[in-house]
PDB file of N, CA and C in Angstrom:
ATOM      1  N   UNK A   1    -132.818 -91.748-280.691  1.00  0.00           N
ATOM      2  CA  UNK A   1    -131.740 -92.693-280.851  1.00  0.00           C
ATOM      3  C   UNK A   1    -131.710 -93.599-279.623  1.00  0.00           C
ATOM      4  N   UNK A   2    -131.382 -95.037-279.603  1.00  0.00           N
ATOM      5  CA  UNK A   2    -131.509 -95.820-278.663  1.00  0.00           C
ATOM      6  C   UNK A   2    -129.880 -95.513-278.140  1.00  0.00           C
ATOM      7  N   UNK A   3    -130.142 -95.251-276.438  1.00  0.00           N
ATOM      8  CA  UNK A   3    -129.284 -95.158-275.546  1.00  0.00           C
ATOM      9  C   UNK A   3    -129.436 -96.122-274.686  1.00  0.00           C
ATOM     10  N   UNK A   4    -127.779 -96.371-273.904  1.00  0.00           N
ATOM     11  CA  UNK A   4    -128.015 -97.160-273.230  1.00  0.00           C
ATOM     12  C   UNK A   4    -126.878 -96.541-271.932  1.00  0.00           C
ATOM     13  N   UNK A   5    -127.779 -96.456-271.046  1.00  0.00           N
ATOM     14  CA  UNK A   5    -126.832 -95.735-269.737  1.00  0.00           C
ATOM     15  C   UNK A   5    -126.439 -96.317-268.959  1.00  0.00           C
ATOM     16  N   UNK A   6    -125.057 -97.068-268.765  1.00  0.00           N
ATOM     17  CA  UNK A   6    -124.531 -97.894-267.352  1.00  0.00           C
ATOM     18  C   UNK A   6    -123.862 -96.644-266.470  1.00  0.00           C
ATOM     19  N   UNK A   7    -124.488 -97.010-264.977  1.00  0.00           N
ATOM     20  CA  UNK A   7    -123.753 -96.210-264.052  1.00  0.00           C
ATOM     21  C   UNK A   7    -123.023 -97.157-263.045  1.00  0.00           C
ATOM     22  N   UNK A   8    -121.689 -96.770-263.295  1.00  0.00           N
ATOM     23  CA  UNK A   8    -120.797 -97.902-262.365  1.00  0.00           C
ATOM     24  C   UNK A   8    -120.328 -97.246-260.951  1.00  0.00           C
ATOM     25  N   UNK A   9    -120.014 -98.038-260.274  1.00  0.00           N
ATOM     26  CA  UNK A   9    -119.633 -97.477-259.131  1.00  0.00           C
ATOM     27  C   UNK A   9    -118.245 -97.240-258.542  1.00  0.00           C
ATOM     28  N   UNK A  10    -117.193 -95.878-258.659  1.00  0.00           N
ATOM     29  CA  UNK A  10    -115.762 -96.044-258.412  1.00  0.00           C
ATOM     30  C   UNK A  10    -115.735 -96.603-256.452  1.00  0.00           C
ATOM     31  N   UNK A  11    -116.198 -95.658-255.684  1.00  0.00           N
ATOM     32  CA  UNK A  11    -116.290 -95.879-254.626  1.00  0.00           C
ATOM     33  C   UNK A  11    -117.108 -95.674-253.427  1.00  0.00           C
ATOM     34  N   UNK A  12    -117.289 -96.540-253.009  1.00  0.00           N
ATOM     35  CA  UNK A  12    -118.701 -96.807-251.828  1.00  0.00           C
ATOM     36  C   UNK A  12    -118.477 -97.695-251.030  1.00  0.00           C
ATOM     37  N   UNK A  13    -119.196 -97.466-249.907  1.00  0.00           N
ATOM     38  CA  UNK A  13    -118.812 -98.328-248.627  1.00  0.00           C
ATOM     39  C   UNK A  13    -119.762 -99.303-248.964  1.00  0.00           C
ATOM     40  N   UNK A  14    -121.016 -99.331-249.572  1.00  0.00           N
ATOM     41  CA  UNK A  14    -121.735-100.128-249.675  1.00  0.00           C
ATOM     42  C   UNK A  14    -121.718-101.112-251.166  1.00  0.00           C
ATOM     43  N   UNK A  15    -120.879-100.683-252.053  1.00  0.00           N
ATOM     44  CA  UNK A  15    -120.393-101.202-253.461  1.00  0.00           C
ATOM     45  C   UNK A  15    -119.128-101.994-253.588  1.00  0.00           C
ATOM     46  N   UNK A  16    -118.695-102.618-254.131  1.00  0.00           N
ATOM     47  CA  UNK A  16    -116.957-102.985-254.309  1.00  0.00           C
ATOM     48  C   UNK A  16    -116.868-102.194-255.597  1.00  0.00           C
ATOM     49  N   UNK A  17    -115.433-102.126-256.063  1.00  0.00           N
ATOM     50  CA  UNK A  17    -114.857-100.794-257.282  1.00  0.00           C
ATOM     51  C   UNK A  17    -115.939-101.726-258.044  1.00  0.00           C
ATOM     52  N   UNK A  18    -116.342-100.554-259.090  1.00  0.00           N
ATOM     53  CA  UNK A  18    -116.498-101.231-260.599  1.00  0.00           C
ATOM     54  C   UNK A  18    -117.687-102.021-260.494  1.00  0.00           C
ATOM     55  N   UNK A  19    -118.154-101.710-259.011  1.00  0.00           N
ATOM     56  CA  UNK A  19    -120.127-102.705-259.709  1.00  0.00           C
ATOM     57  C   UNK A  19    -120.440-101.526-259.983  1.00  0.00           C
ATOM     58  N   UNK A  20    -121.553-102.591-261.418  1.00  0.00           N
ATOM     59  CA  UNK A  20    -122.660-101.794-262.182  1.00  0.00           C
ATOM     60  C   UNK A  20    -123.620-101.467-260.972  1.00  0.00           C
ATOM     61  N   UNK A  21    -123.941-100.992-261.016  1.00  0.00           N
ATOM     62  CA  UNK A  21    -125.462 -99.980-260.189  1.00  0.00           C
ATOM     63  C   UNK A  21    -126.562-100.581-260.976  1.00  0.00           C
ATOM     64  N   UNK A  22    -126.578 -99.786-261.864  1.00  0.00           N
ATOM     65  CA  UNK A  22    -127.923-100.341-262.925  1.00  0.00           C
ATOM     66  C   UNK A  22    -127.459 -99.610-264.021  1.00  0.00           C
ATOM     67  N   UNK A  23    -128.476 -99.867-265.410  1.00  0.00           N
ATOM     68  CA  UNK A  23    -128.177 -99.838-266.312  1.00  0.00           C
ATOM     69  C   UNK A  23    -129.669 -99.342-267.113  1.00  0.00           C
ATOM     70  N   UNK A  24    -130.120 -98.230-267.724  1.00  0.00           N
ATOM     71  CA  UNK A  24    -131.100 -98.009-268.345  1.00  0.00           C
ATOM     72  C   UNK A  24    -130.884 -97.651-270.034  1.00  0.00           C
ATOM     73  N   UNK A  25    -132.341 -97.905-270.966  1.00  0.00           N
ATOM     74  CA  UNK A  25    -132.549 -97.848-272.217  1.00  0.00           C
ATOM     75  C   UNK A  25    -133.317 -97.237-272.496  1.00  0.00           C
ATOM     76  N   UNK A  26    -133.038 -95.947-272.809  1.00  0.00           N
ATOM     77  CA  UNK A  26    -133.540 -94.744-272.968  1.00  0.00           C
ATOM     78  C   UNK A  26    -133.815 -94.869-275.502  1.00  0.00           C
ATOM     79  N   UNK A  27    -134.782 -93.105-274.997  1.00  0.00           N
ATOM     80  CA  UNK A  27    -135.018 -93.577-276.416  1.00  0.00           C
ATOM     81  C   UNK A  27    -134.574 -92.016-276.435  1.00  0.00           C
ATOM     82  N   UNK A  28    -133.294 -91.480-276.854  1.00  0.00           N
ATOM     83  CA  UNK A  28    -133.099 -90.137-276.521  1.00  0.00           C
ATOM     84  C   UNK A  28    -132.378 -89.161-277.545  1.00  0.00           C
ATOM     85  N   UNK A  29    -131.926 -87.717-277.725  1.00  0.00           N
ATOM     86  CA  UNK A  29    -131.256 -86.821-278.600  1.00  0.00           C
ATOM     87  C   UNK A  29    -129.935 -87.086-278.302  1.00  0.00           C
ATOM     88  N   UNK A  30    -129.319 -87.079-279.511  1.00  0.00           N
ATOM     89  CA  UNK A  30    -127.323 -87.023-279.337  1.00  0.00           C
ATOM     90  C   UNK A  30    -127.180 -86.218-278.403  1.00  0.00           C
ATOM     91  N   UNK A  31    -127.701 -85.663-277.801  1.00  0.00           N
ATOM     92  CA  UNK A  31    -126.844 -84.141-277.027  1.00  0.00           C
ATOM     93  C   UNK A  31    -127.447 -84.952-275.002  1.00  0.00           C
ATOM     94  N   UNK A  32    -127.958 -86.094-275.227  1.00  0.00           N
ATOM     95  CA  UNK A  32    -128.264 -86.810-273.493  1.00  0.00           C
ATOM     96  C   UNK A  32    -127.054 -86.573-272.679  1.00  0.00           C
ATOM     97  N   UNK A  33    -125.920 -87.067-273.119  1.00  0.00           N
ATOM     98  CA  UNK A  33    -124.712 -87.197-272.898  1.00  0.00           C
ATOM     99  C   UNK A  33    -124.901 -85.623-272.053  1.00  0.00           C
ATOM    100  N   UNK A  34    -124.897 -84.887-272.803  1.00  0.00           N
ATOM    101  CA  UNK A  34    -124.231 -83.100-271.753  1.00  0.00           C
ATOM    102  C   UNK A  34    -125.889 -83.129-270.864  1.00  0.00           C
ATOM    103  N   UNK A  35    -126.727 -83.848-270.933  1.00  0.00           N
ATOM    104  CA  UNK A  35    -127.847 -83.398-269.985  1.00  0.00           C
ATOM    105  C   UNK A  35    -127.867 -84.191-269.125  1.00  0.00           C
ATOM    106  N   UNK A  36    -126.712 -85.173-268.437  1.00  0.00           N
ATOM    107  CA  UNK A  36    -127.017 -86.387-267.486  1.00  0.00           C
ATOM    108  C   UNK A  36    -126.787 -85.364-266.222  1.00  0.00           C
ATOM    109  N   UNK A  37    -127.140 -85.562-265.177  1.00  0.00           N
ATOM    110  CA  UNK A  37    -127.128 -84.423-264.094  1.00  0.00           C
ATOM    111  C   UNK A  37    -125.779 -84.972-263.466  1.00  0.00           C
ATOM    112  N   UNK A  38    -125.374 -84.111-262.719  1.00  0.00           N
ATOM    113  CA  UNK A  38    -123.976 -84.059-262.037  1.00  0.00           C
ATOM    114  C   UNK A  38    -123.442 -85.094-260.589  1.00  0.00           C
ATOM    115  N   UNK A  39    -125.181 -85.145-260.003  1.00  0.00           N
ATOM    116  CA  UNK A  39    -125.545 -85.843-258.880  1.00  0.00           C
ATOM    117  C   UNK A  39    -126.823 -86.672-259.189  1.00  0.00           C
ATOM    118  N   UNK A  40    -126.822 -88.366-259.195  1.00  0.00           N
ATOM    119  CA  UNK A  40    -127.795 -88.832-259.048  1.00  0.00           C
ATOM    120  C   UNK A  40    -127.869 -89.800-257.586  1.00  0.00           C
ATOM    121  N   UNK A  41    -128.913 -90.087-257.502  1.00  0.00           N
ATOM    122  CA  UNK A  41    -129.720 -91.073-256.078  1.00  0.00           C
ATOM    123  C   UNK A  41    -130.285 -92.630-256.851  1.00  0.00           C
ATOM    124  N   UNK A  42    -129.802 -93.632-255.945  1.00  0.00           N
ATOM    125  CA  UNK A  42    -130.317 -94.685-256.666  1.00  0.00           C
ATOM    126  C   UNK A  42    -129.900 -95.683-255.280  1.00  0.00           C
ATOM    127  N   UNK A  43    -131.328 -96.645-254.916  1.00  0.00           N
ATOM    128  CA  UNK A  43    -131.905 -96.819-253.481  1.00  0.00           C
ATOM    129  C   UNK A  43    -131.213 -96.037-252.412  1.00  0.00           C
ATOM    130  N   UNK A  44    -131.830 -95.104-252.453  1.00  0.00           N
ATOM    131  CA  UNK A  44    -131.418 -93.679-250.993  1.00  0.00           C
ATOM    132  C   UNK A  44    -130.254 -93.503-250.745  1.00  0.00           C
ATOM    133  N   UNK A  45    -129.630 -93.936-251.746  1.00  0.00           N
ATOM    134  CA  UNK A  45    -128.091 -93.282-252.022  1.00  0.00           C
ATOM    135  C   UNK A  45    -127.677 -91.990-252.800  1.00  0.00           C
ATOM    136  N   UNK A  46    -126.656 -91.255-252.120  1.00  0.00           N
ATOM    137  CA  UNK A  46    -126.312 -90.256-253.542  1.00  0.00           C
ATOM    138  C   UNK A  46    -124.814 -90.797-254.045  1.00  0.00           C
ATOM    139  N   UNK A  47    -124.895 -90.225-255.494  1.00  0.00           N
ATOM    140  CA  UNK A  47    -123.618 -90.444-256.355  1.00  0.00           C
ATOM    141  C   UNK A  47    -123.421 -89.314-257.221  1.00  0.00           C
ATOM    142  N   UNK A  48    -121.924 -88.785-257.239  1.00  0.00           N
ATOM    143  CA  UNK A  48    -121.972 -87.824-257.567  1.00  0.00           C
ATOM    144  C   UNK A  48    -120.830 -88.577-258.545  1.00  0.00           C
ATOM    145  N   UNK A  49    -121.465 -88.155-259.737  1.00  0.00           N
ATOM    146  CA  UNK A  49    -120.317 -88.228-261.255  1.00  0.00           C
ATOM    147  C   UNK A  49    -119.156 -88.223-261.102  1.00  0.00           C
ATOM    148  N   UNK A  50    -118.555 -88.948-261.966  1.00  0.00           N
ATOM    149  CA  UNK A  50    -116.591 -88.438-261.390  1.00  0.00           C
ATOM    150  C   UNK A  50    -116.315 -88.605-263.285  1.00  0.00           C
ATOM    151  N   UNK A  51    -117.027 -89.077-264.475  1.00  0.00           N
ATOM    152  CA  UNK A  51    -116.968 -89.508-265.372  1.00  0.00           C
ATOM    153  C   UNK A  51    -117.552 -89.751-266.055  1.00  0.00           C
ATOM    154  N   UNK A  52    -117.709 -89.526-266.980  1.00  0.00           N
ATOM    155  CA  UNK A  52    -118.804 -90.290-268.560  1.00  0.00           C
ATOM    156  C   UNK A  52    -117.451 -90.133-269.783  1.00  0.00           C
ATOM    157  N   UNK A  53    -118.256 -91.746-270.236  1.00  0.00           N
ATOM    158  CA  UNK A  53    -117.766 -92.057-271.555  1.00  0.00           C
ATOM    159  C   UNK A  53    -118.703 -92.255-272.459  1.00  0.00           C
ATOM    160  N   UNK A  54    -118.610 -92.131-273.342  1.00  0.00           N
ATOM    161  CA  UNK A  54    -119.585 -91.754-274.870  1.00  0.00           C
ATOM    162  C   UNK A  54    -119.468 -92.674-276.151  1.00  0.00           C
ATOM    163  N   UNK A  55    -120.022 -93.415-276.467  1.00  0.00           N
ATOM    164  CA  UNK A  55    -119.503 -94.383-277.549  1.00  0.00           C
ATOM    165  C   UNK A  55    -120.730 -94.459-278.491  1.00  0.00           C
ATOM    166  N   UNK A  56    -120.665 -93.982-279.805  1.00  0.00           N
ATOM    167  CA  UNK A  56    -121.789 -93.855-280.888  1.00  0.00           C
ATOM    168  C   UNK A  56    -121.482 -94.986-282.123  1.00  0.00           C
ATOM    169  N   UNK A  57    -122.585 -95.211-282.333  1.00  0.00           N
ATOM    170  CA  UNK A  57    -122.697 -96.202-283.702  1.00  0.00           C
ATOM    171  C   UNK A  57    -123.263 -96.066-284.682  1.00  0.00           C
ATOM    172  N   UNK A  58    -123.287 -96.344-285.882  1.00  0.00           N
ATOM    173  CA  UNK A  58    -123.702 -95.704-286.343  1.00  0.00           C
ATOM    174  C   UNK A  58    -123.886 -96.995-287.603  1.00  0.00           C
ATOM    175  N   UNK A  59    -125.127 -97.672-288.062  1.00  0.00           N
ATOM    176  CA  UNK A  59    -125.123 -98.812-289.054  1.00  0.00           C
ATOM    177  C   UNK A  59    -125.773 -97.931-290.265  1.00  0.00           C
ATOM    178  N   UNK A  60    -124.612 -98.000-291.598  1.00  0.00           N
ATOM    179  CA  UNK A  60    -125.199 -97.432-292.562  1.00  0.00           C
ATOM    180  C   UNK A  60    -126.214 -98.450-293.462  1.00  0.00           C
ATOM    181  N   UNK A  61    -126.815 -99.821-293.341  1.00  0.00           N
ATOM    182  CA  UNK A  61    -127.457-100.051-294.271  1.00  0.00           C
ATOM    183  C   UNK A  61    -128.682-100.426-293.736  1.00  0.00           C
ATOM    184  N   UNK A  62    -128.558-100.603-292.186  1.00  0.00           N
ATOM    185  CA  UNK A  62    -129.935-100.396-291.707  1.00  0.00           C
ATOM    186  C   UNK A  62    -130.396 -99.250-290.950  1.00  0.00           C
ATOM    187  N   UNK A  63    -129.860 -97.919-291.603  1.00  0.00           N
ATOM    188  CA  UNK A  63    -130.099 -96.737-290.752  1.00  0.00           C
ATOM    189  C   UNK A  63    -130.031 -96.559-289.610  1.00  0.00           C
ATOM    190  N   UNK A  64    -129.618 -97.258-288.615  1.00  0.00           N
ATOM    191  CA  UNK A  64    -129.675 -97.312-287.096  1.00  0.00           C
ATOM    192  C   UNK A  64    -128.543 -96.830-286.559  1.00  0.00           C
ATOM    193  N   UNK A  65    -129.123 -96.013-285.464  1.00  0.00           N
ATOM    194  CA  UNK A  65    -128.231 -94.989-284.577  1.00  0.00           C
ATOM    195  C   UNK A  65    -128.415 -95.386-283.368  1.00  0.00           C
ATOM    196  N   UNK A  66    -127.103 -95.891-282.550  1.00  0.00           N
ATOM    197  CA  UNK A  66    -127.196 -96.083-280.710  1.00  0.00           C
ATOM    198  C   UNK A  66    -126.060 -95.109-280.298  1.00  0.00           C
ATOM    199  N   UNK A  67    -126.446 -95.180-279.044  1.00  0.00           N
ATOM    200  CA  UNK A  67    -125.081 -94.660-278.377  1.00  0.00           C
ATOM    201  C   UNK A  67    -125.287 -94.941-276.988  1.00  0.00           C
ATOM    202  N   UNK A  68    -123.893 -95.688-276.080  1.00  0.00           N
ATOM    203  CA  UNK A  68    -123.732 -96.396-274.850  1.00  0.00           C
ATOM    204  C   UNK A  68    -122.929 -95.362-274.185  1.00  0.00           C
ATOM    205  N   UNK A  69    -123.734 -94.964-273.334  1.00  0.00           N
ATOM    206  CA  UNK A  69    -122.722 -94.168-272.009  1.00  0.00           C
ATOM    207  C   UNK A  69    -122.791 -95.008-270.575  1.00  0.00           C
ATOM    208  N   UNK A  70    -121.346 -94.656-270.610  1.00  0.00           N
ATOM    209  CA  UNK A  70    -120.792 -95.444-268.969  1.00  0.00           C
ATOM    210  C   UNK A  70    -120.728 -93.974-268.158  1.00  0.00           C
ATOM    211  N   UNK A  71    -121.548 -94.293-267.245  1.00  0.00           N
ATOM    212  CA  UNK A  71    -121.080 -92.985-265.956  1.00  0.00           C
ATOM    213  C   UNK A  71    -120.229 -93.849-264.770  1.00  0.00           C
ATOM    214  N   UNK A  72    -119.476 -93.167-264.023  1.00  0.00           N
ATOM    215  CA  UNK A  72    -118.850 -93.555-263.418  1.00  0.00           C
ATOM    216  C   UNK A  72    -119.273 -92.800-262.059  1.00  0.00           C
ATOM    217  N   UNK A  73    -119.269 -93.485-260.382  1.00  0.00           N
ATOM    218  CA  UNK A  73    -120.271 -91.534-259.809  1.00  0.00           C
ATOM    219  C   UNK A  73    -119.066 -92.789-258.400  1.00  0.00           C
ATOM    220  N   UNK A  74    -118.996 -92.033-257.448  1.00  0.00           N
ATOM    221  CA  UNK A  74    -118.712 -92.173-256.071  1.00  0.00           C
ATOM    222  C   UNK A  74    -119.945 -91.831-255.020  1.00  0.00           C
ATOM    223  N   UNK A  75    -119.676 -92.656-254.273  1.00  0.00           N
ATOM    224  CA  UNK A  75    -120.696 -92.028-252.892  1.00  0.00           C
ATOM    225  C   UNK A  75    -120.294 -91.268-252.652  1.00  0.00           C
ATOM    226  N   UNK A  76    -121.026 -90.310-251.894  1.00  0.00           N
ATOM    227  CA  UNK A  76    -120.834 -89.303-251.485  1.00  0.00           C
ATOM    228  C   UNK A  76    -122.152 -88.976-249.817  1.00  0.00           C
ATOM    229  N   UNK A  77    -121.543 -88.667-248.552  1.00  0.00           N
ATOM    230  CA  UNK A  77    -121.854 -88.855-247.260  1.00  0.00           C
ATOM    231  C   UNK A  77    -123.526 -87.819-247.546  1.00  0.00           C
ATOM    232  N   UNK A  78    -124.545 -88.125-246.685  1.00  0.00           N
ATOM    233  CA  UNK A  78    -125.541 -87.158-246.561  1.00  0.00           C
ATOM    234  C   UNK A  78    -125.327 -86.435-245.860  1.00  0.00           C
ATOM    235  N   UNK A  79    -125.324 -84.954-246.162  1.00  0.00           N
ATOM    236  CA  UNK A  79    -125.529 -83.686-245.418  1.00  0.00           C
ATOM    237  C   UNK A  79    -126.343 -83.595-244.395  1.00  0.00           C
TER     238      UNK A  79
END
């Protein structure tokens, strides 16, 4: 099923609220959503989840299935 993953940013010293990070288009199983990891890195940053939202579609006459997840992650300091 075509996914589409925005990861936004709540808070970072290096972000303002609410920028997109990036955004990927995955070709993936209904169940991506519970396998997104808890902590991701994106340019030598970490972000740790604070949120996901889930939004499915579903077109009955051209068979087509998407689904758009927003993650939401905070910085978080290196150990």
């Amino acid at each position: 099923m075509k996914t589409i993953v925005k990861y936004i940013a709540l808070k970072s010293k290096d972000y303002q609220l609410g920028h997109a990070l990036f955004e990927e288009e995955l070709e993936e199983t209904s169940d991506y959503f519970e396998r997104i990891p808890s902590h991701i890195q994106f340019q030598n940053l970490q972000f740790k989840v604070k949120s996901k939202e889930l939004t499915r579609k579903q077109v009955f006459d051209d068979f087509e299935e998407s689904q758009t997840i927003i993650v939401k992650v905070i910085a978080v300091a290196d150990a």
